[in-house]
N, C-alpha and C. Protein backbone atom coordinates (compact mmCIF):
# COMPACT_ATOMS: atom_id res chain seq x y z
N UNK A 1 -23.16 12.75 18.73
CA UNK A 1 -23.07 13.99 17.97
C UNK A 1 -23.47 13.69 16.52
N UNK A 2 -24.12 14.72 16.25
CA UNK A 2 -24.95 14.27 14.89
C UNK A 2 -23.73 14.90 13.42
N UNK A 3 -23.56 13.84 12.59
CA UNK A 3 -21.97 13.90 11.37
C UNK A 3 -21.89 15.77 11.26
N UNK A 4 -23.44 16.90 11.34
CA UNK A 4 -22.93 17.99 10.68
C UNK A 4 -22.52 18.95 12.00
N UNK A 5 -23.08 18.01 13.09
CA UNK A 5 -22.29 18.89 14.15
C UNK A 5 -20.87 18.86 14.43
N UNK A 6 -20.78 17.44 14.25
CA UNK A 6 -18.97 16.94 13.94
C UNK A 6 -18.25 17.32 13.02
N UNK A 7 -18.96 17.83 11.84
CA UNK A 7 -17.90 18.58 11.06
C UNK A 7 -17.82 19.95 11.13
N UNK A 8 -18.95 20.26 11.77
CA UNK A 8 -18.80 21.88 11.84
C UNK A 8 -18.08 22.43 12.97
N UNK A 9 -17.65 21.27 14.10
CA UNK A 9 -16.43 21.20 15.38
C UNK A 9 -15.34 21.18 14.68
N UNK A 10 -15.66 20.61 13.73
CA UNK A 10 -13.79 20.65 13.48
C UNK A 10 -13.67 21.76 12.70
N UNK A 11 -14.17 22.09 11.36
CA UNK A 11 -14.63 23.24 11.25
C UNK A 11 -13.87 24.53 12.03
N UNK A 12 -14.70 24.39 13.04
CA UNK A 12 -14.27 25.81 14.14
C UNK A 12 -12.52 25.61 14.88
N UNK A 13 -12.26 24.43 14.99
CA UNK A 13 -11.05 24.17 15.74
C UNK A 13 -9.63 24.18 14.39
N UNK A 14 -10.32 24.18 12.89
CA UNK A 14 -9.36 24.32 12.08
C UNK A 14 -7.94 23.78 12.60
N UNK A 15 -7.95 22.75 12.65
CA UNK A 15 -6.85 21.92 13.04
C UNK A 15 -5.86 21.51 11.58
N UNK A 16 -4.27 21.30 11.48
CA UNK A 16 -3.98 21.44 11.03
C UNK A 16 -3.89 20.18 10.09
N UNK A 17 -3.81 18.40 10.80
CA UNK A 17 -4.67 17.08 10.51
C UNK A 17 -5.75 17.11 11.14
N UNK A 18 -5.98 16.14 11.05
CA UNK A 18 -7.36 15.21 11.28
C UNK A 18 -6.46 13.75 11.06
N UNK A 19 -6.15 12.97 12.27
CA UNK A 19 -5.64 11.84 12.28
C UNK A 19 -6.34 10.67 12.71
N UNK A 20 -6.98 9.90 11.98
CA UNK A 20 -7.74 9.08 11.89
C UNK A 20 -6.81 7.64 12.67
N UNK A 21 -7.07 7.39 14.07
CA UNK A 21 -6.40 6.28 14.63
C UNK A 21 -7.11 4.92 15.00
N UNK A 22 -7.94 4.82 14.44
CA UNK A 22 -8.52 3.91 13.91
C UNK A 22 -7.95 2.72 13.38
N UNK A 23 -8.05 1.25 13.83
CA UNK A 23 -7.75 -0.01 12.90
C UNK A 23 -8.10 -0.06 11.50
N UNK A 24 -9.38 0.17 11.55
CA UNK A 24 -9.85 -0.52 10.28
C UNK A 24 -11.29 1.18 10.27
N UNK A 25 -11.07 1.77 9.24
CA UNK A 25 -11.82 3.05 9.08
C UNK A 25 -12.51 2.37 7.66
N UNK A 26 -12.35 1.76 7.26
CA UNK A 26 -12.96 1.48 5.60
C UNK A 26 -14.60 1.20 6.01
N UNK A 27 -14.49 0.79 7.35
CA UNK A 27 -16.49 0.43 7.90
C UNK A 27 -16.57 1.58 9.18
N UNK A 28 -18.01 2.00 8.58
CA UNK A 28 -18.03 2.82 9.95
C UNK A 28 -19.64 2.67 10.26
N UNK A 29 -20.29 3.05 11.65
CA UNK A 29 -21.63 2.72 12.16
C UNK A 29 -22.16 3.92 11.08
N UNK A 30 -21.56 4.78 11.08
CA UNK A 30 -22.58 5.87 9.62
C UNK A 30 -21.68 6.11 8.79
N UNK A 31 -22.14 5.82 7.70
CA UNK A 31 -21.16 5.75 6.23
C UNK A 31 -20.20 7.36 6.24
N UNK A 32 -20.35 8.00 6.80
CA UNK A 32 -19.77 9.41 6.47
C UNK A 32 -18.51 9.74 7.41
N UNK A 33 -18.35 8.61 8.25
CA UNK A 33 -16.88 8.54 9.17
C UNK A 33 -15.72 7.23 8.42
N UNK A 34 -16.04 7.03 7.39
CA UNK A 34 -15.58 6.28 6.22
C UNK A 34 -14.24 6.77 5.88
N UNK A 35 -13.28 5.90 5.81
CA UNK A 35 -11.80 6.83 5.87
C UNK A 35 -12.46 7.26 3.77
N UNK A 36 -13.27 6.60 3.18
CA UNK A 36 -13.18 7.07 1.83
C UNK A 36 -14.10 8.80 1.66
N UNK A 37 -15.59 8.44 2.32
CA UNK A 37 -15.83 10.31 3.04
C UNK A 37 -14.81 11.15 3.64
N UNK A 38 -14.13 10.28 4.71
CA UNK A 38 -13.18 11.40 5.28
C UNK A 38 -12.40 11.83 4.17
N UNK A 39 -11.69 11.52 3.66
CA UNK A 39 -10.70 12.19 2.28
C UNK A 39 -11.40 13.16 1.62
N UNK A 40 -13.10 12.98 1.68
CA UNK A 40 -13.41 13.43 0.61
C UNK A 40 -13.89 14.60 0.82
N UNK A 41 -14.07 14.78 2.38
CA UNK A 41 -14.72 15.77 3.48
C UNK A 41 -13.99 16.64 3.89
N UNK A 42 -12.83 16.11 4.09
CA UNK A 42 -11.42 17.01 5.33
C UNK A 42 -10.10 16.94 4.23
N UNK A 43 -9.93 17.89 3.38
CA UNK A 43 -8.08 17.73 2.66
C UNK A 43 -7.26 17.35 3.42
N UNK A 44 -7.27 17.85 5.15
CA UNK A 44 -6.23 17.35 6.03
C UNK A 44 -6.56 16.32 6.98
N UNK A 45 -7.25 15.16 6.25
CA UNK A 45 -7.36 14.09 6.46
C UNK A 45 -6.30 13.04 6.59
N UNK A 46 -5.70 12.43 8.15
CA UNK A 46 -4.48 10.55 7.45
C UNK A 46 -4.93 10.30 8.29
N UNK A 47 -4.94 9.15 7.55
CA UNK A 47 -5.29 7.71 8.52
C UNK A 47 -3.17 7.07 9.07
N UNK A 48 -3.26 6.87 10.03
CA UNK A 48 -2.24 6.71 10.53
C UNK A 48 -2.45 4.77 11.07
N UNK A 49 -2.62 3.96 10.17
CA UNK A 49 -2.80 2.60 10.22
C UNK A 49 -2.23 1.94 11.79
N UNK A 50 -1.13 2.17 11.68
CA UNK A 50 -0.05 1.97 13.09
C UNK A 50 -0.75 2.09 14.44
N UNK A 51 -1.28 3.25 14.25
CA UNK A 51 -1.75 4.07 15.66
C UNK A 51 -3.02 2.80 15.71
N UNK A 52 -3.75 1.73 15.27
CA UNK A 52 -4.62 1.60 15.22
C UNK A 52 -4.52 0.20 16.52
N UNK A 53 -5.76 0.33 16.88
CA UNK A 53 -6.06 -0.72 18.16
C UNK A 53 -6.37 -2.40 18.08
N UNK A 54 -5.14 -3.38 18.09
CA UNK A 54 -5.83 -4.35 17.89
C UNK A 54 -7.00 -5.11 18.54
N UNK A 55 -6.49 -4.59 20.11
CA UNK A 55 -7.64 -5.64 20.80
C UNK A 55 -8.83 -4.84 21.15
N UNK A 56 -9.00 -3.45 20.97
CA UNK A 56 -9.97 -2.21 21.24
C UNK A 56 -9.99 -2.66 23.45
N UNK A 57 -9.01 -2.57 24.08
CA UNK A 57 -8.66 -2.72 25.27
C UNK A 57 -7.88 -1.80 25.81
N UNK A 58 -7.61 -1.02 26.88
CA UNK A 58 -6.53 -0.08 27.54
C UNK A 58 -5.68 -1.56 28.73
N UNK A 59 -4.76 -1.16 29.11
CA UNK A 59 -4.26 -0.76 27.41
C UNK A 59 -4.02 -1.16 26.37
N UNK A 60 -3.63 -0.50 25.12
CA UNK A 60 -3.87 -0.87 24.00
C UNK A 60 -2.84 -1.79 23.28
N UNK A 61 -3.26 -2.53 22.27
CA UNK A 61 -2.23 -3.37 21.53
C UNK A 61 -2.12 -2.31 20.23
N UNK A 62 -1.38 -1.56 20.09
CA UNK A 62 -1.38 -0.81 18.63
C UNK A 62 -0.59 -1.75 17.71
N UNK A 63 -0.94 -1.35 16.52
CA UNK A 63 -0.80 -2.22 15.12
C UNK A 63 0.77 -2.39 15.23
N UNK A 64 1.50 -0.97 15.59
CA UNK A 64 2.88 -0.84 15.33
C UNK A 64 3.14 0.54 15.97
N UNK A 65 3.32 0.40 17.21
CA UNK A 65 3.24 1.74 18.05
C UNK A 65 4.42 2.70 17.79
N UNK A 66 6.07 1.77 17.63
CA UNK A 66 6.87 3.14 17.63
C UNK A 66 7.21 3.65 15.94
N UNK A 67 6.34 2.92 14.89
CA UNK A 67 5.97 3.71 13.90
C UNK A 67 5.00 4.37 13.73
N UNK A 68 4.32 4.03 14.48
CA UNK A 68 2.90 4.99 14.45
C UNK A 68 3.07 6.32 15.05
N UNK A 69 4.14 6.30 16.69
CA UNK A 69 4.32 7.27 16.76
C UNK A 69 5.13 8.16 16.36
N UNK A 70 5.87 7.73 15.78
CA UNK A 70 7.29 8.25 15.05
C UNK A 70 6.41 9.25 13.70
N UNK A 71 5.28 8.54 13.14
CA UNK A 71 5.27 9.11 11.86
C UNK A 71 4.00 10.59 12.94
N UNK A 72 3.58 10.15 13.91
CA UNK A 72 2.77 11.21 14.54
C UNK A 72 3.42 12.07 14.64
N UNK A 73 5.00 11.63 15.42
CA UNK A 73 5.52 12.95 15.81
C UNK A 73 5.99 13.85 14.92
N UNK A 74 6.52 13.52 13.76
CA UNK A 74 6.83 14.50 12.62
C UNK A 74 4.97 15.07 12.02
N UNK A 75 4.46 14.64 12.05
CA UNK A 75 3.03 15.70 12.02
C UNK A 75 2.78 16.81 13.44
N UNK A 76 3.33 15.98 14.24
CA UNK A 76 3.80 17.29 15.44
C UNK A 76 4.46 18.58 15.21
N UNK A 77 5.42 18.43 14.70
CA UNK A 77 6.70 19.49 14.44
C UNK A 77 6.02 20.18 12.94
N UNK A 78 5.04 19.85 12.37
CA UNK A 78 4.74 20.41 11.44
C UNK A 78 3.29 21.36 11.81
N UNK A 79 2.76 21.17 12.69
CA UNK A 79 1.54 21.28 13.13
C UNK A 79 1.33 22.41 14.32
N UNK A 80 0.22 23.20 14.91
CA UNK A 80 0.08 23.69 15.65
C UNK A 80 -0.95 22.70 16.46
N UNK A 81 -2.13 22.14 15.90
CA UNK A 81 -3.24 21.39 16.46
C UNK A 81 -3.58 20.20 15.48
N UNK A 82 -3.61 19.19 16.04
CA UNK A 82 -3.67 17.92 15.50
C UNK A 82 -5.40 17.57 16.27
N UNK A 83 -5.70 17.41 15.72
CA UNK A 83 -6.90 15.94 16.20
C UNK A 83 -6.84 14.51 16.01
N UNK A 84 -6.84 13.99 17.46
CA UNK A 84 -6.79 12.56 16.57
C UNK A 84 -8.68 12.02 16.51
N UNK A 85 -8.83 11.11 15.84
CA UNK A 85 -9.54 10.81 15.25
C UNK A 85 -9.97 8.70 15.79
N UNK A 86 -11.36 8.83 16.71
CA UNK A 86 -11.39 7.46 16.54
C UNK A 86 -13.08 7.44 17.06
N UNK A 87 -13.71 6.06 16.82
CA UNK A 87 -15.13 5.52 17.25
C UNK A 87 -15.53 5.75 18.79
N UNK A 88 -14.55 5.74 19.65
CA UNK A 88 -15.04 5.55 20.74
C UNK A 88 -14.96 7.13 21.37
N UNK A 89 -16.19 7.77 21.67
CA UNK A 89 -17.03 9.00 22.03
C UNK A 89 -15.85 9.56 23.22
N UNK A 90 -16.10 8.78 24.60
CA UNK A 90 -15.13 8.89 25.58
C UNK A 90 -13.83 8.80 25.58
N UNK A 91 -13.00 9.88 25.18
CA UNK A 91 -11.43 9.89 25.08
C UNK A 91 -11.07 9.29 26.51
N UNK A 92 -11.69 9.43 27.79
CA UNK A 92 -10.63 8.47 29.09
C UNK A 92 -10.91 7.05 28.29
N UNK A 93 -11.88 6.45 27.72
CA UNK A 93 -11.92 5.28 27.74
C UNK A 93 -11.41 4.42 26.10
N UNK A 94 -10.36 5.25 25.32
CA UNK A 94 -10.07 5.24 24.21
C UNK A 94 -8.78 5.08 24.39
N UNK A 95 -8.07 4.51 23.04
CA UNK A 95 -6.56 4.76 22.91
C UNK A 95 -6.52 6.19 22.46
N UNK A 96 -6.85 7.06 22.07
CA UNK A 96 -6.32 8.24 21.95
C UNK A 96 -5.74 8.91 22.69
N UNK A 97 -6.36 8.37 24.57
CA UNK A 97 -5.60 9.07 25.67
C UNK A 97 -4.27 8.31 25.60
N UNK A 98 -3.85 7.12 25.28
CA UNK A 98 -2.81 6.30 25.45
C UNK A 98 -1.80 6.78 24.21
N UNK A 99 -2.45 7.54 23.44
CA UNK A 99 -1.09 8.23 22.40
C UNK A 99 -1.00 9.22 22.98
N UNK A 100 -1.79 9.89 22.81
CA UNK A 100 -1.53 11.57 23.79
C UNK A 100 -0.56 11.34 24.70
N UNK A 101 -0.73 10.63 25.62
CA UNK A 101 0.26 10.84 26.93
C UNK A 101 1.95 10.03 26.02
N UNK A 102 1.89 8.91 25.15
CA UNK A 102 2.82 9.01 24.18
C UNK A 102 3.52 9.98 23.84
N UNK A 103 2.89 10.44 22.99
CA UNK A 103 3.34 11.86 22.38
C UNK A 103 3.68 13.17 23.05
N UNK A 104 3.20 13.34 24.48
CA UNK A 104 3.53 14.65 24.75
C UNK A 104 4.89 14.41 25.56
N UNK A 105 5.15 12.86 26.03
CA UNK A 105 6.04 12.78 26.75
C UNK A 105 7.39 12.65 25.49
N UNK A 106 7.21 12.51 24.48
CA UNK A 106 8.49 13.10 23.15
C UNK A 106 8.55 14.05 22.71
N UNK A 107 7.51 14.87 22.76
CA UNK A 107 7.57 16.30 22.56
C UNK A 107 8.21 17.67 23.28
């Protein structure tokens, strides 16, 4: 997906974050998925460090999972629609499915 089609998706889905679950966001394959663009792109931009993947493997080694999800879930209770936010295109083949199913089972 080309960066202005990706922002103009989120754009339309007006989500209430944009949660960047990502290890390390400071490098990205196109400079404009940059946790320093993202801030500068999306106001409801966090990077949620915790949530992030050490070994990029399912399943996943997260940085610090029951703070990561702990601080997710209070963006839950504040939120109607969250996005999370990571490099790998295919959500089955991502940790994002491995928080999701996290998170909905505390919710």
């Amino acid at each position: 997906m080309k960066p202005d089609d990706f922002f103009d998706k989120l754009g339309k889905m007006n989500p209430n974050y944009v949660v960047d679950v990502r290890e390390n966001p400071h490098r990205a394959y196109l400079g404009c998925y940059t946790k320093a663009h993202l801030e500068k792109r999306l106001a409801n931009y966090i990077w949620i460090k915790e949530l992030g993947n050490k070994t990029r493997k399912m399943p996943p080694t997260l940085v610090n999972e029951e703070l990561g999800i702990a601080r997710l879930r209070e963006l839950c209770k504040l939120s109607e629609l969250i996005v999370l936010l990571c490099a790998e295109k295919d959500e089955a083949r991502c940790h994002r499915s491995y928080i999701k199913k996290r998170i909905n089972c505390i919710l």
